[in-house]
N, C-alpha and C. Protein backbone atom coordinates (compact mmCIF):
# COMPACT_ATOMS: atom_id res chain seq x y z
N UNK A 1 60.43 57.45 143.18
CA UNK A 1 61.51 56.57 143.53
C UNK A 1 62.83 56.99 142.90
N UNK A 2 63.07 58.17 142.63
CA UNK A 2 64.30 58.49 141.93
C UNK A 2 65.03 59.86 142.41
N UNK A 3 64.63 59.99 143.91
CA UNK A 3 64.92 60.04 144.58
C UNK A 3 65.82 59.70 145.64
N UNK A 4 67.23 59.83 145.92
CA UNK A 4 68.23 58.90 146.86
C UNK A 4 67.73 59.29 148.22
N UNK A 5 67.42 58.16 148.77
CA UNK A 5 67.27 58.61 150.44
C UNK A 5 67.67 59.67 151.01
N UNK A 6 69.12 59.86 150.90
CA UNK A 6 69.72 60.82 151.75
C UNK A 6 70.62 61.64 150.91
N UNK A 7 70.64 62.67 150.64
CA UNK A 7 71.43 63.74 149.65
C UNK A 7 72.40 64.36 150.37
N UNK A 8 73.95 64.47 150.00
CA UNK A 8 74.58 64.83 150.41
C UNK A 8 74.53 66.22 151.00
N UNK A 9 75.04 66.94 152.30
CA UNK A 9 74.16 68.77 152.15
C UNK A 9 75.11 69.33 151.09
N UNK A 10 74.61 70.41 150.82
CA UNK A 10 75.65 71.12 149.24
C UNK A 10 75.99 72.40 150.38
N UNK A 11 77.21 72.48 150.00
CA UNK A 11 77.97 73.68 150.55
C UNK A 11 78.37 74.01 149.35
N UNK A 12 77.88 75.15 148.76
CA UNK A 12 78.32 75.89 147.47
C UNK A 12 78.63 76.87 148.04
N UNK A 13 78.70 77.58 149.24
CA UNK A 13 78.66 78.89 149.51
C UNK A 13 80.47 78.94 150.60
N UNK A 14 80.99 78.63 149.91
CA UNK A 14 82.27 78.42 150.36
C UNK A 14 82.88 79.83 149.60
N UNK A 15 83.60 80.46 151.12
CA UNK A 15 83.70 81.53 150.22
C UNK A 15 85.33 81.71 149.30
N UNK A 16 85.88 82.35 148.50
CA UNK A 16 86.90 82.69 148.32
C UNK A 16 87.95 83.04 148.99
N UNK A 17 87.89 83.64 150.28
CA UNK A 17 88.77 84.07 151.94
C UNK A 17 88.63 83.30 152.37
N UNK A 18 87.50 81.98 152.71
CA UNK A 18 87.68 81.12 153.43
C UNK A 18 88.48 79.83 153.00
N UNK A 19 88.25 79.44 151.72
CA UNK A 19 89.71 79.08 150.78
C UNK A 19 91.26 78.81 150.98
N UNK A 20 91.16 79.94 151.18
CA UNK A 20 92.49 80.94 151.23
C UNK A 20 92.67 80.79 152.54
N UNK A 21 91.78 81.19 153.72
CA UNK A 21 92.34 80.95 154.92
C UNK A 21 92.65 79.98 155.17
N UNK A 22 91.87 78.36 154.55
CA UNK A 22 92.08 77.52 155.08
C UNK A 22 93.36 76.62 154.27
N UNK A 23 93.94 77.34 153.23
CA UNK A 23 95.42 76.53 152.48
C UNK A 23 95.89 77.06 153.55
N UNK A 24 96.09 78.48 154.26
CA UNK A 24 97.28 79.03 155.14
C UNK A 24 97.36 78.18 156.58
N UNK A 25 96.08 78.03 156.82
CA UNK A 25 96.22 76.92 158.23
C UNK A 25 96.61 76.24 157.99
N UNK A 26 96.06 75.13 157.07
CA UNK A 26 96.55 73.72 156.97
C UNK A 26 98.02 73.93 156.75
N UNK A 27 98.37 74.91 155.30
CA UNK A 27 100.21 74.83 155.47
C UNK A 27 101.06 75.19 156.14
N UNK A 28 100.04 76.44 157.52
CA UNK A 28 100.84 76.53 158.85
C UNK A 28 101.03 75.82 160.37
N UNK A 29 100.20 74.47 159.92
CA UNK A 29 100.32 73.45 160.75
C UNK A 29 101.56 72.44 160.61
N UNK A 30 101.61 73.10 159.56
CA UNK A 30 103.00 71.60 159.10
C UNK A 30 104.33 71.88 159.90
N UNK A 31 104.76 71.09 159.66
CA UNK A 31 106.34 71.26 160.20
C UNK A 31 107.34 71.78 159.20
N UNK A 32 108.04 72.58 159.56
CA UNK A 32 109.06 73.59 158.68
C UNK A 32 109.33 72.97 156.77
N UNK A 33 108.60 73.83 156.30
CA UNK A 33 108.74 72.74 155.24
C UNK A 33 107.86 71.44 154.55
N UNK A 34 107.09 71.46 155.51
CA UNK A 34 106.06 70.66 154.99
C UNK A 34 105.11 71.27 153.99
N UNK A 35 104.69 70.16 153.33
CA UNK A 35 103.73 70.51 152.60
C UNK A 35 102.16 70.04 152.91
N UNK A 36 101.21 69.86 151.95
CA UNK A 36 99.39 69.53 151.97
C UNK A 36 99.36 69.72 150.63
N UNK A 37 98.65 68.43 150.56
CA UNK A 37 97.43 68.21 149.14
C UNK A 37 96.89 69.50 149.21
N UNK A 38 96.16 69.47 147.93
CA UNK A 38 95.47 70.69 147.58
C UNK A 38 93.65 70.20 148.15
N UNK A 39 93.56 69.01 147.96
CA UNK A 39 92.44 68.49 148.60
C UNK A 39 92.08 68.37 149.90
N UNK A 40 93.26 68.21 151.11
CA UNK A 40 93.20 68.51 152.32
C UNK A 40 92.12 69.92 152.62
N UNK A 41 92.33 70.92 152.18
CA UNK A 41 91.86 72.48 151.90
C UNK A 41 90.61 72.08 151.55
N UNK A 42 90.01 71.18 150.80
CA UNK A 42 88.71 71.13 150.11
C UNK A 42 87.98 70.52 151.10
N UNK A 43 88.57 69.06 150.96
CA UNK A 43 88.12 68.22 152.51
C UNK A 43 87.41 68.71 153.75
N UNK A 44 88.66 69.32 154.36
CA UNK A 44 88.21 70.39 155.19
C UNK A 44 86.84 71.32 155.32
N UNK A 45 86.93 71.85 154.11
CA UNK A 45 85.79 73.04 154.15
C UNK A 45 84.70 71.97 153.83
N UNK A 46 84.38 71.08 152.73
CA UNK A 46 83.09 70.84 152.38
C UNK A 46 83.12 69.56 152.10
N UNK A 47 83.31 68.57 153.41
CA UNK A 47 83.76 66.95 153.61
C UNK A 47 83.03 66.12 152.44
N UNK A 48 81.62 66.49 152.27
CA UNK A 48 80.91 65.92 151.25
C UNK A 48 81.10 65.75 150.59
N UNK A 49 80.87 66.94 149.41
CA UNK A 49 81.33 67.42 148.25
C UNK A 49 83.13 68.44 147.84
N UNK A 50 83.55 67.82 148.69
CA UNK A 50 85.29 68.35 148.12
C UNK A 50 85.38 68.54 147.06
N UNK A 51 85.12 67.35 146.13
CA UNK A 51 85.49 67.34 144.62
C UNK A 51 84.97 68.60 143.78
N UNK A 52 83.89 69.12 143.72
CA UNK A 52 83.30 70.36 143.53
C UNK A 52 84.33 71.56 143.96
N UNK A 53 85.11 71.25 144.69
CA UNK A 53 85.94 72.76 145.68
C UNK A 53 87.16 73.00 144.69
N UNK A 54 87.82 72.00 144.24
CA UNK A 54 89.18 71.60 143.72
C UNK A 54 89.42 72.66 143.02
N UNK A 55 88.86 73.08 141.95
CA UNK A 55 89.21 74.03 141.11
C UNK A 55 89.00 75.29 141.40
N UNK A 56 88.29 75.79 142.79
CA UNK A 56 88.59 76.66 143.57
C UNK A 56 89.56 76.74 144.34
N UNK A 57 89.82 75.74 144.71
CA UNK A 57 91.18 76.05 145.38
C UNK A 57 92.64 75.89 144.80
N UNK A 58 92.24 75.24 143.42
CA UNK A 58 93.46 75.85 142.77
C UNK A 58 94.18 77.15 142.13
N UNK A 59 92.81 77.75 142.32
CA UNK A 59 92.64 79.18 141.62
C UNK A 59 92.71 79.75 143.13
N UNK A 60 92.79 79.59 144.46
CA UNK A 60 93.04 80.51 145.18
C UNK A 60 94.50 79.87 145.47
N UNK A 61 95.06 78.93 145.43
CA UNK A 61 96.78 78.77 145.24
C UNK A 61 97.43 79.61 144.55
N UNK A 62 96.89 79.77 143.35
CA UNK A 62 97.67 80.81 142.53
C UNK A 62 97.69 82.18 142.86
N UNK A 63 96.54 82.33 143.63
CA UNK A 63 96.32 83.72 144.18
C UNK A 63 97.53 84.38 145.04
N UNK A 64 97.62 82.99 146.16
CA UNK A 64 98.30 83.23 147.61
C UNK A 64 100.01 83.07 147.05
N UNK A 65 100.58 82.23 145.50
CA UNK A 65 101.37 81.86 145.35
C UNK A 65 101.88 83.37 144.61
N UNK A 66 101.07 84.05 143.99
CA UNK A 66 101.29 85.26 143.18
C UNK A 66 101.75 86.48 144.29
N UNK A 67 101.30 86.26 145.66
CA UNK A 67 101.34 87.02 146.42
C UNK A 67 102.26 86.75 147.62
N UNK A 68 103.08 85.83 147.45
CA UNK A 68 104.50 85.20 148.29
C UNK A 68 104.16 84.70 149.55
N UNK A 69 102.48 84.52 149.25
CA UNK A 69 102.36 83.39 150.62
C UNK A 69 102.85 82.25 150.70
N UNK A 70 102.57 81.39 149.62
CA UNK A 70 102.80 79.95 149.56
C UNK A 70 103.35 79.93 148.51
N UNK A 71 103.99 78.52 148.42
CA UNK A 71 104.92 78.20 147.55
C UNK A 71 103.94 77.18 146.79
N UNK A 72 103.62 76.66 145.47
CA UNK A 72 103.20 75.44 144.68
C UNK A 72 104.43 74.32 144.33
N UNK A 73 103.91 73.36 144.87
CA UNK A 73 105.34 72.58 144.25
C UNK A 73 104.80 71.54 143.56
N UNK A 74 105.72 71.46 142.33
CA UNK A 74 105.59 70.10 141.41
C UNK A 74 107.04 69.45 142.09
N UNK A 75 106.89 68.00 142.31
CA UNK A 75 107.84 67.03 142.28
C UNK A 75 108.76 67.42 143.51
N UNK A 76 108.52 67.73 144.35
CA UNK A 76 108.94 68.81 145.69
C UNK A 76 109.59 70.02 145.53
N UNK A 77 109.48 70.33 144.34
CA UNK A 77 110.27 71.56 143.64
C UNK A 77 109.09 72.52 143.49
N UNK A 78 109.98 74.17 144.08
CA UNK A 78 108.72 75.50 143.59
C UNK A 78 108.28 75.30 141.91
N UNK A 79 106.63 75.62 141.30
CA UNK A 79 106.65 75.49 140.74
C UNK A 79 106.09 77.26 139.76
N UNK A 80 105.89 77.51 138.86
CA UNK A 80 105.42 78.70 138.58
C UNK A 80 104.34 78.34 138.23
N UNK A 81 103.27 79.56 139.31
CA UNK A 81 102.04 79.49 139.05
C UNK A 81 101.13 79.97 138.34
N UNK A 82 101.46 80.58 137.29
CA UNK A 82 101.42 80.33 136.09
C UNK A 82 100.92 79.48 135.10
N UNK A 83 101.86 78.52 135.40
CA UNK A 83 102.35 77.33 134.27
C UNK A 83 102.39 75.90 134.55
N UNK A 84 101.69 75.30 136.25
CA UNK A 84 102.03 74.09 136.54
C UNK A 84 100.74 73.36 135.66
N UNK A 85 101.54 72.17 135.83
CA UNK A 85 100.40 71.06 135.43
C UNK A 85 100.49 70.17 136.33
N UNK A 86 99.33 69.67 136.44
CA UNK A 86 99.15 68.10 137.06
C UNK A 86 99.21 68.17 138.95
N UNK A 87 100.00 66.93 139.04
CA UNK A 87 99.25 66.82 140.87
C UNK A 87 100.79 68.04 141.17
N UNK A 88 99.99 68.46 142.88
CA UNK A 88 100.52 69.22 142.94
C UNK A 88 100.37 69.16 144.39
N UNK A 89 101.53 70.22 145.69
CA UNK A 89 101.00 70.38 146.94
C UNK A 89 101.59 71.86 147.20
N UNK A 90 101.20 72.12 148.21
CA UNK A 90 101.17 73.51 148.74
C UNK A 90 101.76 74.03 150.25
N UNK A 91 102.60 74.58 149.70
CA UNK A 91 103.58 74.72 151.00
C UNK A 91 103.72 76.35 151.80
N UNK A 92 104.14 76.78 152.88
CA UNK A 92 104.35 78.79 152.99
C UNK A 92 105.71 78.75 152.51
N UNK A 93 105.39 80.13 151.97
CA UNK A 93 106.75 80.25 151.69
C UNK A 93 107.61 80.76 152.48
N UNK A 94 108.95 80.32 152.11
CA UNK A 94 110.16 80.92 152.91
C UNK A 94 110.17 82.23 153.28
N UNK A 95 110.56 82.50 154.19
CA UNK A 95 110.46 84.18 154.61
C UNK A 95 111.66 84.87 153.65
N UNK A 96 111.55 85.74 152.99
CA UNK A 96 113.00 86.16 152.37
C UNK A 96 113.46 86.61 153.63
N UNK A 97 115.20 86.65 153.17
CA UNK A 97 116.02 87.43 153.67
C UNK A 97 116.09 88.92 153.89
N UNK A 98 116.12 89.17 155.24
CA UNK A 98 116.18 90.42 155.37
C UNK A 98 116.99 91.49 154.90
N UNK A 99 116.28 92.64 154.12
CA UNK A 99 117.00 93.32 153.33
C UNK A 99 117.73 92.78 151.60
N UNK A 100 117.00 91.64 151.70
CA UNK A 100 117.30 91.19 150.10
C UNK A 100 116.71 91.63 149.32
N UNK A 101 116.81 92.40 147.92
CA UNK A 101 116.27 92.55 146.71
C UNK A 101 115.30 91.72 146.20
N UNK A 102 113.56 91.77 146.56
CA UNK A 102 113.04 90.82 146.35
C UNK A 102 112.47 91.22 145.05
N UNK A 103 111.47 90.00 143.98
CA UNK A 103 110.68 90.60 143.34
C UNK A 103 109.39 90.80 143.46
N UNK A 104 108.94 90.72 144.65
CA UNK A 104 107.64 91.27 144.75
C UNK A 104 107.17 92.36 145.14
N UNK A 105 106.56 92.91 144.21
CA UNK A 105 105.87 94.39 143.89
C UNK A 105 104.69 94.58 145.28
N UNK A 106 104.97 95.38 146.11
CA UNK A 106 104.12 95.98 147.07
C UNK A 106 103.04 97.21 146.35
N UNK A 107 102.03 97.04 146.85
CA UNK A 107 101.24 97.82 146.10
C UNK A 107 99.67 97.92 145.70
């Protein structure tokens, strides 16, 4: 009897690309500028158990944010990903300007 009737299914096998693909959909559905929870992304992949995903997908934010996909914002402001704390959402980033001096290292 200690046993629950019905067990949630476990999706542990969520992969790291699929993660990642799915912050870029969700933040390329938005409207110019919009943003998404970081939980939307979790939701998504593993409706059940989301809460389990979270800290994967904060660690693939930083990934996509290190790599000038997306932007992290604290308080609707870019934040460095790096260094944020606390709640947070996830936006694409701006396209630079063409021919601007950027700092991201190709490579």
């Amino acid at each position: 009897m200690s046993r629950p009737d019905q067990q949630p299914p476990k999706r542990r096998n969520v992969s790291d690309a699929a993660i990642e693909a799915e912050i870029l959909a969700l933040a390329g559905a938005c409207a110019a500028g919009g943003s998404i929870a970081p939980n939307d992304a979790a939701r998504a992949l593993a409706p059940e158990q989301w809460q389990a995903l979270m800290g994967r997908v904060r660690l693939a934010a930083v990934r996509l944010a290190k790599a000038g996909r997306i932007e992290i914002l604290r308080k609707g402001r870019p934040a460095d990903p790096e260094a944020f704390k606390g709640v947070y959402r996830l936006r694409l980033a701006a396209p630079s300007p063409a021919g601007a001096a950027g700092d991201r290292a190709d490579g």
